[in-house]
N, C-alpha and C. Protein backbone atom coordinates (compact mmCIF):
# COMPACT_ATOMS: atom_id res chain seq x y z
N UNK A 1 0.84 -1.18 0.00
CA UNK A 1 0.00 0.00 0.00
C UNK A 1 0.88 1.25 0.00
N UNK A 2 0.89 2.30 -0.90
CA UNK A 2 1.59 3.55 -0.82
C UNK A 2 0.66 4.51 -0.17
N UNK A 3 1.58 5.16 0.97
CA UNK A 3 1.50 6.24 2.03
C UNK A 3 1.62 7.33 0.88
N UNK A 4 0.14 8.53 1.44
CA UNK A 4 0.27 9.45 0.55
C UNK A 4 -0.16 10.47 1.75
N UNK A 5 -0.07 12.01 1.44
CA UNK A 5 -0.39 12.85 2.15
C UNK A 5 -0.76 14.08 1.73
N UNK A 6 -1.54 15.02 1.63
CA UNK A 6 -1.53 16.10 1.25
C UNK A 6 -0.96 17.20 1.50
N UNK A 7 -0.51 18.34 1.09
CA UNK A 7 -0.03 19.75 1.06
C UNK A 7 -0.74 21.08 0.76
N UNK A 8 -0.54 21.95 1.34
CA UNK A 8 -0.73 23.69 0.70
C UNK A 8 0.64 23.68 -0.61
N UNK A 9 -0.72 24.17 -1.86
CA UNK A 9 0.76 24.61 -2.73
C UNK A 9 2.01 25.43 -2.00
N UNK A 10 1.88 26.14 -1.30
CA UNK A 10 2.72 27.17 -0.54
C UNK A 10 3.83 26.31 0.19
N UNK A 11 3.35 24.91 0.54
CA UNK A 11 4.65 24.08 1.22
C UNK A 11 5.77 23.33 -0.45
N UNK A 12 4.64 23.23 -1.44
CA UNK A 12 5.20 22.80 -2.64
C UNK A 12 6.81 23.42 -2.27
N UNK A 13 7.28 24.45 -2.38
CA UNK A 13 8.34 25.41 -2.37
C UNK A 13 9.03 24.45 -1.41
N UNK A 14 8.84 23.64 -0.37
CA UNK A 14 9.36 22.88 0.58
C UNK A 14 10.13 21.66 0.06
N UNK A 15 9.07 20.92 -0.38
CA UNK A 15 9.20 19.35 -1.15
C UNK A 15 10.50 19.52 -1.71
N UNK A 16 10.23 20.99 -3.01
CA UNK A 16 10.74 20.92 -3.69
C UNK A 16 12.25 21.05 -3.55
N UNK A 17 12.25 21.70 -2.52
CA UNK A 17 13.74 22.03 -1.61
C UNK A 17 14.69 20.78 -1.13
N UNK A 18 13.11 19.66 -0.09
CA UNK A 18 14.29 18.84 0.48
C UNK A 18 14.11 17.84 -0.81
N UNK A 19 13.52 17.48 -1.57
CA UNK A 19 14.13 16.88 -2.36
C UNK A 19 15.31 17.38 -3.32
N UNK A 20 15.50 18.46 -4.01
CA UNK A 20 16.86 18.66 -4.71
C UNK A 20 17.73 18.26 -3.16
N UNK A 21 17.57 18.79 -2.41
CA UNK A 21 18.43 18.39 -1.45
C UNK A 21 19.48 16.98 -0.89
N UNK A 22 17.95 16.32 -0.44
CA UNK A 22 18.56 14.90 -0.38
C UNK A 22 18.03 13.55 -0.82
N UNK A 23 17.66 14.23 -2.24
CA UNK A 23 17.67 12.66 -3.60
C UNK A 23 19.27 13.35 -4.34
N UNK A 24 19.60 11.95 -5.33
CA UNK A 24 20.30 11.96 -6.04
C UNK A 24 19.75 12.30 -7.49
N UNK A 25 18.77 12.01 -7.20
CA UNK A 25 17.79 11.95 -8.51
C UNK A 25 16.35 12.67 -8.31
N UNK A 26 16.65 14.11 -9.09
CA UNK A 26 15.16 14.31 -8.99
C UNK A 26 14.96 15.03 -10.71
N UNK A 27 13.20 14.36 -10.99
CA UNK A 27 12.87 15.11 -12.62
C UNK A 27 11.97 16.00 -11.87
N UNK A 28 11.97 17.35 -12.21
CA UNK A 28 10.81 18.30 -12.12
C UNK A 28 10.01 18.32 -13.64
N UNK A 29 9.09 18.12 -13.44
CA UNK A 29 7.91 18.30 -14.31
C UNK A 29 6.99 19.47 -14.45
N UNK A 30 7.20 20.31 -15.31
CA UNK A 30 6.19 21.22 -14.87
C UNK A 30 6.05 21.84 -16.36
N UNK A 31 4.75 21.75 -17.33
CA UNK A 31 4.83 22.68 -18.46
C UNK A 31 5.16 23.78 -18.31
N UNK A 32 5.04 24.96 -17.47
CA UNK A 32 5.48 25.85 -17.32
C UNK A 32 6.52 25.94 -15.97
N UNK A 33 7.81 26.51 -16.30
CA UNK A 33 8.21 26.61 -15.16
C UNK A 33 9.40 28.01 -14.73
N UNK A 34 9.25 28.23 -13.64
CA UNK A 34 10.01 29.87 -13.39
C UNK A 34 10.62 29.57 -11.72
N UNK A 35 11.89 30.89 -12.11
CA UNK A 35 12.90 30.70 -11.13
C UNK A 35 11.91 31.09 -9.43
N UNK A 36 11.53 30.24 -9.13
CA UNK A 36 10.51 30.39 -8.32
C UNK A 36 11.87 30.06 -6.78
N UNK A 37 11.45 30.62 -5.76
CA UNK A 37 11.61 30.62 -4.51
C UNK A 37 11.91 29.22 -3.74
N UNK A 38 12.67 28.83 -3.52
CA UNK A 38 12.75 27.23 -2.66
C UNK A 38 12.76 27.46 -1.13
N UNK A 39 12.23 26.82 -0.12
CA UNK A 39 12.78 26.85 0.70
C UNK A 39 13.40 25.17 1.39
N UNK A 40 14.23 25.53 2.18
CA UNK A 40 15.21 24.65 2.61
C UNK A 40 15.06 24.17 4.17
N UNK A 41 14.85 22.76 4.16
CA UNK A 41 15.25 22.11 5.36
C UNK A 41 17.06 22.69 6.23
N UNK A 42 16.62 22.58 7.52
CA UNK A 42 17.91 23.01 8.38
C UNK A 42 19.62 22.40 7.12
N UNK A 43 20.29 22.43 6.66
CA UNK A 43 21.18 21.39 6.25
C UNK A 43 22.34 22.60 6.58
N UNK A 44 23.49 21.85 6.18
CA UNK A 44 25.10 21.97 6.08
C UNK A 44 25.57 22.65 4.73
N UNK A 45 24.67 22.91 3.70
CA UNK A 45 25.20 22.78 2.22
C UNK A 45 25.33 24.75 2.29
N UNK A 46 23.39 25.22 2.51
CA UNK A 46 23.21 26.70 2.20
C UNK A 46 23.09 26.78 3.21
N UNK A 47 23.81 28.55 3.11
CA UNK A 47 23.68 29.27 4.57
C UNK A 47 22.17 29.97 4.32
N UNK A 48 21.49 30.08 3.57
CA UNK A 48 19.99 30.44 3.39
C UNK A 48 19.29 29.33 3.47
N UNK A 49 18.08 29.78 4.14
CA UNK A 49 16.71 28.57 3.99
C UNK A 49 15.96 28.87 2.93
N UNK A 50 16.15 29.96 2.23
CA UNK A 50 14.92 30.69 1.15
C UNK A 50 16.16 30.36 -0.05
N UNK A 51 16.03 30.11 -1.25
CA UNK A 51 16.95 30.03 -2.46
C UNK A 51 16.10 29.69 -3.46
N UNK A 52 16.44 30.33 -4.98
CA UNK A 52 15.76 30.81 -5.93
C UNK A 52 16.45 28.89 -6.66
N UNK A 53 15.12 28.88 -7.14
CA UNK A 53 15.47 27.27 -8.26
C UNK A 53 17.02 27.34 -8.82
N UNK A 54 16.99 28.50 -9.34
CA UNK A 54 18.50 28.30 -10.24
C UNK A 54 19.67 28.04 -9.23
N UNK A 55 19.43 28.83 -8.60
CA UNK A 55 20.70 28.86 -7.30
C UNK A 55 20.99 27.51 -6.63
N UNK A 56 19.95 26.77 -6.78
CA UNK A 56 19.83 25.70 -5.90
C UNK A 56 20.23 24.69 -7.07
N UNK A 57 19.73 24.59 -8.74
CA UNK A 57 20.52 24.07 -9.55
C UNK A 57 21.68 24.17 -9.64
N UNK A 58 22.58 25.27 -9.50
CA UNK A 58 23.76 25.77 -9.60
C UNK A 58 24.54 25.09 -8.83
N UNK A 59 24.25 25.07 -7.76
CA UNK A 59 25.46 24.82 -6.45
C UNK A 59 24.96 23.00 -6.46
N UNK A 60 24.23 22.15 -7.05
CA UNK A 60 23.54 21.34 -6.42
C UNK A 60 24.39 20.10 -7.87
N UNK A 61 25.65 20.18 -8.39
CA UNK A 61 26.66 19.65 -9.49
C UNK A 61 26.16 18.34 -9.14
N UNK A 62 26.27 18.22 -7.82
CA UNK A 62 26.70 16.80 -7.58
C UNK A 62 25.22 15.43 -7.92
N UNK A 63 24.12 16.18 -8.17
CA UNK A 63 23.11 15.56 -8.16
C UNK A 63 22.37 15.00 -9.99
N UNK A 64 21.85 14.52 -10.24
CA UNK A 64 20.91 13.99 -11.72
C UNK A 64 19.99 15.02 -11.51
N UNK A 65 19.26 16.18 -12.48
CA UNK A 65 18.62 16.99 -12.10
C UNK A 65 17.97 16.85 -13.38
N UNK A 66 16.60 16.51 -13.96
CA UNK A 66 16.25 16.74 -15.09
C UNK A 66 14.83 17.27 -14.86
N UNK A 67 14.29 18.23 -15.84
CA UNK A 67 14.05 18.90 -16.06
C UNK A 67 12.58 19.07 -17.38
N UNK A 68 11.23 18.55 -17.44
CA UNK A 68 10.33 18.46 -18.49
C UNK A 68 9.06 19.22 -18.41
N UNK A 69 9.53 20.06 -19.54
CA UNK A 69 8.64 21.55 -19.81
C UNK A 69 7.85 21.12 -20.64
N UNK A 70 6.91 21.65 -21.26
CA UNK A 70 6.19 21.86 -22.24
C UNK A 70 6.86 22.75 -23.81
N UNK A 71 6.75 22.00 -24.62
CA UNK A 71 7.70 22.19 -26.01
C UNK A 71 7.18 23.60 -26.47
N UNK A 72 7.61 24.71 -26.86
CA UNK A 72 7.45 26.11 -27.45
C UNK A 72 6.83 26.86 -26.59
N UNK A 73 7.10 26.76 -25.32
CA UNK A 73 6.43 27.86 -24.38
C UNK A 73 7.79 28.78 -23.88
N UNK A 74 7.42 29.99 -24.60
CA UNK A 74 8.33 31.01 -24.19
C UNK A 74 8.62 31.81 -22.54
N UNK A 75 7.65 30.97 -21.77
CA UNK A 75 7.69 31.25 -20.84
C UNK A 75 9.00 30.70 -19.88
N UNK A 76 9.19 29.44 -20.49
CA UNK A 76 9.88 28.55 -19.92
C UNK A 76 11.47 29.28 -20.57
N UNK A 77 11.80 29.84 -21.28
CA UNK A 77 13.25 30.96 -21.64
C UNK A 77 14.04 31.13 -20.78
N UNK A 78 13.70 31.86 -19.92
CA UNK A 78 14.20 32.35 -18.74
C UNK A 78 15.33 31.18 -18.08
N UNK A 79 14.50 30.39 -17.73
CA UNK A 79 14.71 29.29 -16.93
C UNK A 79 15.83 28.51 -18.14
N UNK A 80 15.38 27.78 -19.25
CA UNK A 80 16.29 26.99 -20.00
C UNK A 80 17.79 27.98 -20.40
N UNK A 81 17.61 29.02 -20.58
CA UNK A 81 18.60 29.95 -21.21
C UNK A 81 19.60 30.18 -19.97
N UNK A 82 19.42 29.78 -18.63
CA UNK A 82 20.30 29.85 -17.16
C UNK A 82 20.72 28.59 -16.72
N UNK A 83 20.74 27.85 -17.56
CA UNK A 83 20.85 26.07 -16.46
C UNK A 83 22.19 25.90 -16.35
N UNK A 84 22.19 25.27 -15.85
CA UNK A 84 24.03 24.79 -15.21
C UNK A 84 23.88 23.93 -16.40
N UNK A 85 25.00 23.40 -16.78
CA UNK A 85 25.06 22.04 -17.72
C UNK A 85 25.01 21.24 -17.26
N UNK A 86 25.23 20.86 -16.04
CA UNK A 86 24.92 18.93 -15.37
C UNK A 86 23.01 19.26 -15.19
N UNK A 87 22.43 20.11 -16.14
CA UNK A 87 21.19 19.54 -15.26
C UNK A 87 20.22 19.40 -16.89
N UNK A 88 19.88 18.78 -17.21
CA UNK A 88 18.91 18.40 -18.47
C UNK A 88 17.88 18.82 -18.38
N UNK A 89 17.46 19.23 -19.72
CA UNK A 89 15.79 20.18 -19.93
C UNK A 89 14.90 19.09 -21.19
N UNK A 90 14.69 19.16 -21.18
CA UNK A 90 13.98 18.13 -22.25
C UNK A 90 12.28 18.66 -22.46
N UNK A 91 11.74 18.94 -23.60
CA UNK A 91 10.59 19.99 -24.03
C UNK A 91 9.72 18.33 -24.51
N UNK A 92 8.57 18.98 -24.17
CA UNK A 92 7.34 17.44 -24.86
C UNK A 92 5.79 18.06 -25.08
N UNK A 93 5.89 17.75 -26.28
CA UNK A 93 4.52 18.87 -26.86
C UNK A 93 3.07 18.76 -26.45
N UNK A 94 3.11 17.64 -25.88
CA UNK A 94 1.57 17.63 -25.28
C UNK A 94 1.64 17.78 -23.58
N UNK A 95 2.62 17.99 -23.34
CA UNK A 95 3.16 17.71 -21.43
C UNK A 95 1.64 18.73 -20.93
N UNK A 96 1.46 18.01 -20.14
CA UNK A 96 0.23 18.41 -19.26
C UNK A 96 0.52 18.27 -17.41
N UNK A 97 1.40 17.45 -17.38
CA UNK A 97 1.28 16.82 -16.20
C UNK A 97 2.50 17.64 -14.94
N UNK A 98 1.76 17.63 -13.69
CA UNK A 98 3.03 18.24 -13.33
C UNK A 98 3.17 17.84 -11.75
N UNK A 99 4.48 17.71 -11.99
CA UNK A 99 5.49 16.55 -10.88
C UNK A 99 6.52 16.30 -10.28
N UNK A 100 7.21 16.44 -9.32
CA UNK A 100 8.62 16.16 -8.76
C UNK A 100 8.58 14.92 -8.16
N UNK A 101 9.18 14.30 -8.86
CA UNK A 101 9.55 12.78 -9.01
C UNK A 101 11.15 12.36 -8.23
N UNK A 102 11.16 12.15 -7.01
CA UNK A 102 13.00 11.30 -6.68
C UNK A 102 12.30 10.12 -6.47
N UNK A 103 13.70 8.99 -5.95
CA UNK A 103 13.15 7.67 -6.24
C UNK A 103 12.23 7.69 -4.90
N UNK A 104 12.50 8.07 -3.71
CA UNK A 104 11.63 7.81 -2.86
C UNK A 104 10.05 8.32 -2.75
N UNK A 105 9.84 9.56 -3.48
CA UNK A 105 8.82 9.90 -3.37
C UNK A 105 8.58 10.99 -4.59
N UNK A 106 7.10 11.62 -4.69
CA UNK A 106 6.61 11.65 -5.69
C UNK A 106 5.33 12.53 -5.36
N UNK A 107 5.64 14.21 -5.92
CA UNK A 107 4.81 15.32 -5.98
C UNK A 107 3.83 15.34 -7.08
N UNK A 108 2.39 15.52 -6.72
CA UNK A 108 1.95 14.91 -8.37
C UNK A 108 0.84 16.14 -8.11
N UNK A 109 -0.29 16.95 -8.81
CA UNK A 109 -0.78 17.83 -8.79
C UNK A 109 -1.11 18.82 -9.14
N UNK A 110 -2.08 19.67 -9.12
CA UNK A 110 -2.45 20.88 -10.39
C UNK A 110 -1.39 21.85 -10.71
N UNK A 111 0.32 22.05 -9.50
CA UNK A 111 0.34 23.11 -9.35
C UNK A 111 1.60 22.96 -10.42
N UNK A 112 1.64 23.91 -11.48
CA UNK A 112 3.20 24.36 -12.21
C UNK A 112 4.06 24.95 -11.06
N UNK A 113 5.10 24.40 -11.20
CA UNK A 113 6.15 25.23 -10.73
C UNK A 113 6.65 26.66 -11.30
N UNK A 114 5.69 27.76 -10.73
CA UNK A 114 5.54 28.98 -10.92
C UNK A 114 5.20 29.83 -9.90
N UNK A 115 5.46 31.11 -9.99
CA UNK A 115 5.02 31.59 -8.71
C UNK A 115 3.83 31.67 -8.62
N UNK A 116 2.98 31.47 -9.67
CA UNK A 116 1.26 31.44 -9.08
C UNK A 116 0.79 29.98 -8.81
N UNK A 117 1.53 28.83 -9.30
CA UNK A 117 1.02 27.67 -8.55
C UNK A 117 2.40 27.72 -7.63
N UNK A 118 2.83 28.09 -6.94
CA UNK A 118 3.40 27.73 -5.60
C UNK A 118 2.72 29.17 -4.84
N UNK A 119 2.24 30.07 -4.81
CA UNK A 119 1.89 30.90 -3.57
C UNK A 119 0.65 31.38 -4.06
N UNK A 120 -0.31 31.79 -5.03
CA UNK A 120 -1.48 32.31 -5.05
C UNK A 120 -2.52 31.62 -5.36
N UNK A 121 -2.63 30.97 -6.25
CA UNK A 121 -3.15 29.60 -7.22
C UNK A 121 -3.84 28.79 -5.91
N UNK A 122 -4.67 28.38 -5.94
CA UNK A 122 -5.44 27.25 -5.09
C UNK A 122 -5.30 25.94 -6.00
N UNK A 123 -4.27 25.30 -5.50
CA UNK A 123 -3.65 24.30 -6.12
C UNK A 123 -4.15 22.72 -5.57
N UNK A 124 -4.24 21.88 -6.40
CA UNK A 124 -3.77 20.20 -5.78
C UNK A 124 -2.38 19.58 -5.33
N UNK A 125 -2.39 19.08 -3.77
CA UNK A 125 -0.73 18.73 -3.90
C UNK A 125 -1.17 17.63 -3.31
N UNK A 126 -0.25 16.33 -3.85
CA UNK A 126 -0.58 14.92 -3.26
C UNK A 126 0.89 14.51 -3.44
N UNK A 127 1.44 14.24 -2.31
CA UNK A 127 2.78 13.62 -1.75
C UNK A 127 2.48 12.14 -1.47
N UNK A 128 3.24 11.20 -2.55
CA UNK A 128 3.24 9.50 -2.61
C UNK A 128 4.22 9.12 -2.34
N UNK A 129 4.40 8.29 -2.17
CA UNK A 129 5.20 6.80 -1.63
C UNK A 129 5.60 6.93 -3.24
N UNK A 130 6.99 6.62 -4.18
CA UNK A 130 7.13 5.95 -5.37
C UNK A 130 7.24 5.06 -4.91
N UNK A 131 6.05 4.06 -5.59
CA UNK A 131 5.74 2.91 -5.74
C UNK A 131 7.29 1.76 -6.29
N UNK A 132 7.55 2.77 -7.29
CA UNK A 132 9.00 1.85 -8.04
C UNK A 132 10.04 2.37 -7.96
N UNK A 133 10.33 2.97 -6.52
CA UNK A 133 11.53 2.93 -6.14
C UNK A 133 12.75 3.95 -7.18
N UNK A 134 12.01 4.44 -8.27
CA UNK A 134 13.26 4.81 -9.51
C UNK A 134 12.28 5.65 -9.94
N UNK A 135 12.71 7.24 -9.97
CA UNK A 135 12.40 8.27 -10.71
C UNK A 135 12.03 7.65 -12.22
N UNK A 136 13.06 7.61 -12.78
CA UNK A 136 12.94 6.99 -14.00
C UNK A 136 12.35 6.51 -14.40
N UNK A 137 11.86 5.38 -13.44
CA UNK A 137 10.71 4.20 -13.70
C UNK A 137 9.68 4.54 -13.59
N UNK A 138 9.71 5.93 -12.72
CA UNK A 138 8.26 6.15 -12.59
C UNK A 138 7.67 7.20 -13.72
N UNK A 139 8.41 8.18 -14.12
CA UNK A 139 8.30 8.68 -15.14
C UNK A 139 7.83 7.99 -16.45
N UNK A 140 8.60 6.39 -16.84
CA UNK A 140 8.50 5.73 -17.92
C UNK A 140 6.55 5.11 -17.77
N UNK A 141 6.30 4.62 -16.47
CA UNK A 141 5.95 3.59 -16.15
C UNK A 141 4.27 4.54 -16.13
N UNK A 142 4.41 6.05 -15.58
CA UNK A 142 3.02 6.46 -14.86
C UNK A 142 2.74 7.20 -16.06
N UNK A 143 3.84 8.01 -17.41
CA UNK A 143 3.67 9.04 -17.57
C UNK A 143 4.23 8.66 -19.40
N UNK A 144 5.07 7.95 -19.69
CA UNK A 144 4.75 6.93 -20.23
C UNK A 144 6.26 7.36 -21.15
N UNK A 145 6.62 8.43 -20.39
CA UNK A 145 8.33 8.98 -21.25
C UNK A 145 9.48 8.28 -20.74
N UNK A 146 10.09 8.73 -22.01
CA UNK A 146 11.58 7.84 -21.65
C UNK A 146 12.42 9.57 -21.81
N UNK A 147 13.24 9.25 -20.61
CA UNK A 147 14.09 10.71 -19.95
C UNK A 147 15.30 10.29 -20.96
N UNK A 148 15.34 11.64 -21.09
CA UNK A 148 17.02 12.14 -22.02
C UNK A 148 18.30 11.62 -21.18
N UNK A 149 19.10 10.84 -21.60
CA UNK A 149 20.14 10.53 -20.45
C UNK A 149 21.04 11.56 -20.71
N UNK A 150 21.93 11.74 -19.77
CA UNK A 150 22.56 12.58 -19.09
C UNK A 150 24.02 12.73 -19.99
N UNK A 151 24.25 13.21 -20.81
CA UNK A 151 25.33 12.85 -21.69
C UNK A 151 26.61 12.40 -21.00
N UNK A 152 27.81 11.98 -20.71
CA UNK A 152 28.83 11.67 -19.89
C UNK A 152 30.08 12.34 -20.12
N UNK A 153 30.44 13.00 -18.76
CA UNK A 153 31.88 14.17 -19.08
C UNK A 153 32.69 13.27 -20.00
């Protein structure tokens, strides 16, 4: 049986934190997406608890970070035109769905990662158990894509 729980979009900004944090592996999903606000569990890494997406891509080398927008949305510019290079963007023309996926667990829900679905937006947030243990798998398995691999230094 997978343990699930609900959220305020407004904690979304949370999830989203301790997971870049402490997965190795996380895909953000979001057709639209902007350098939106993170906040951060107590850790050792940032001397801030508040840090902007990019910043937290930036400093965060050591992790699989990928990345699935919605294909020709100029909104999403901003964001692709700043990425670190260890972190993959990958565009998909019908993407509807939106999600932060590590292997342990799994953000699924109305809200884009934007500042109006993380703080104004009356959003859906449902926090799961991944069932299969593997980002990847779950991506392939729920959503039905196969992720861009990671090219190798």
């Amino acid at each position: 049986m997978v343990r699930a729980f609900s959220l305020t979009s407004e904690s979304l900004a949370y999830f989203i934190g301790f997971s870049l944090l402490h997965s190795d592996r996380v895909v953000i999903i979001s057709p639209w997406l902007s350098d939106v606000t993170l906040r951060l569990p107590v850790n050792d890494r940032f001397d801030d608890r508040e840090i902007t997406l990019l910043e937290a891509l930036e400093e965060l080398v050591d992790k699989d970070i990928q990345l699935l927008v919605r294909e020709g949305e100029s909104h999403n510019d901003y964001i692709s035109e700043r990425l670190p290079e260890h972190v993959v963007i990958q565009e998909i023309s019908d993407l509807h769905a939106k999600a932060v996926v590590c292997d342990a667990f799994v953000y699924m829900g109305s809200a884009n990662i934007t500042r109006g679905g993380l703080t104004l937006n009356h959003e859906l947030c449902e926090i799961l158990e991944n069932e299969y243990g593997s980002a990847e798998e779950y991506v392939e398995k729920k959503l039905g894509l196969d992720l861009v691999q990671q090219s190798p230094d």
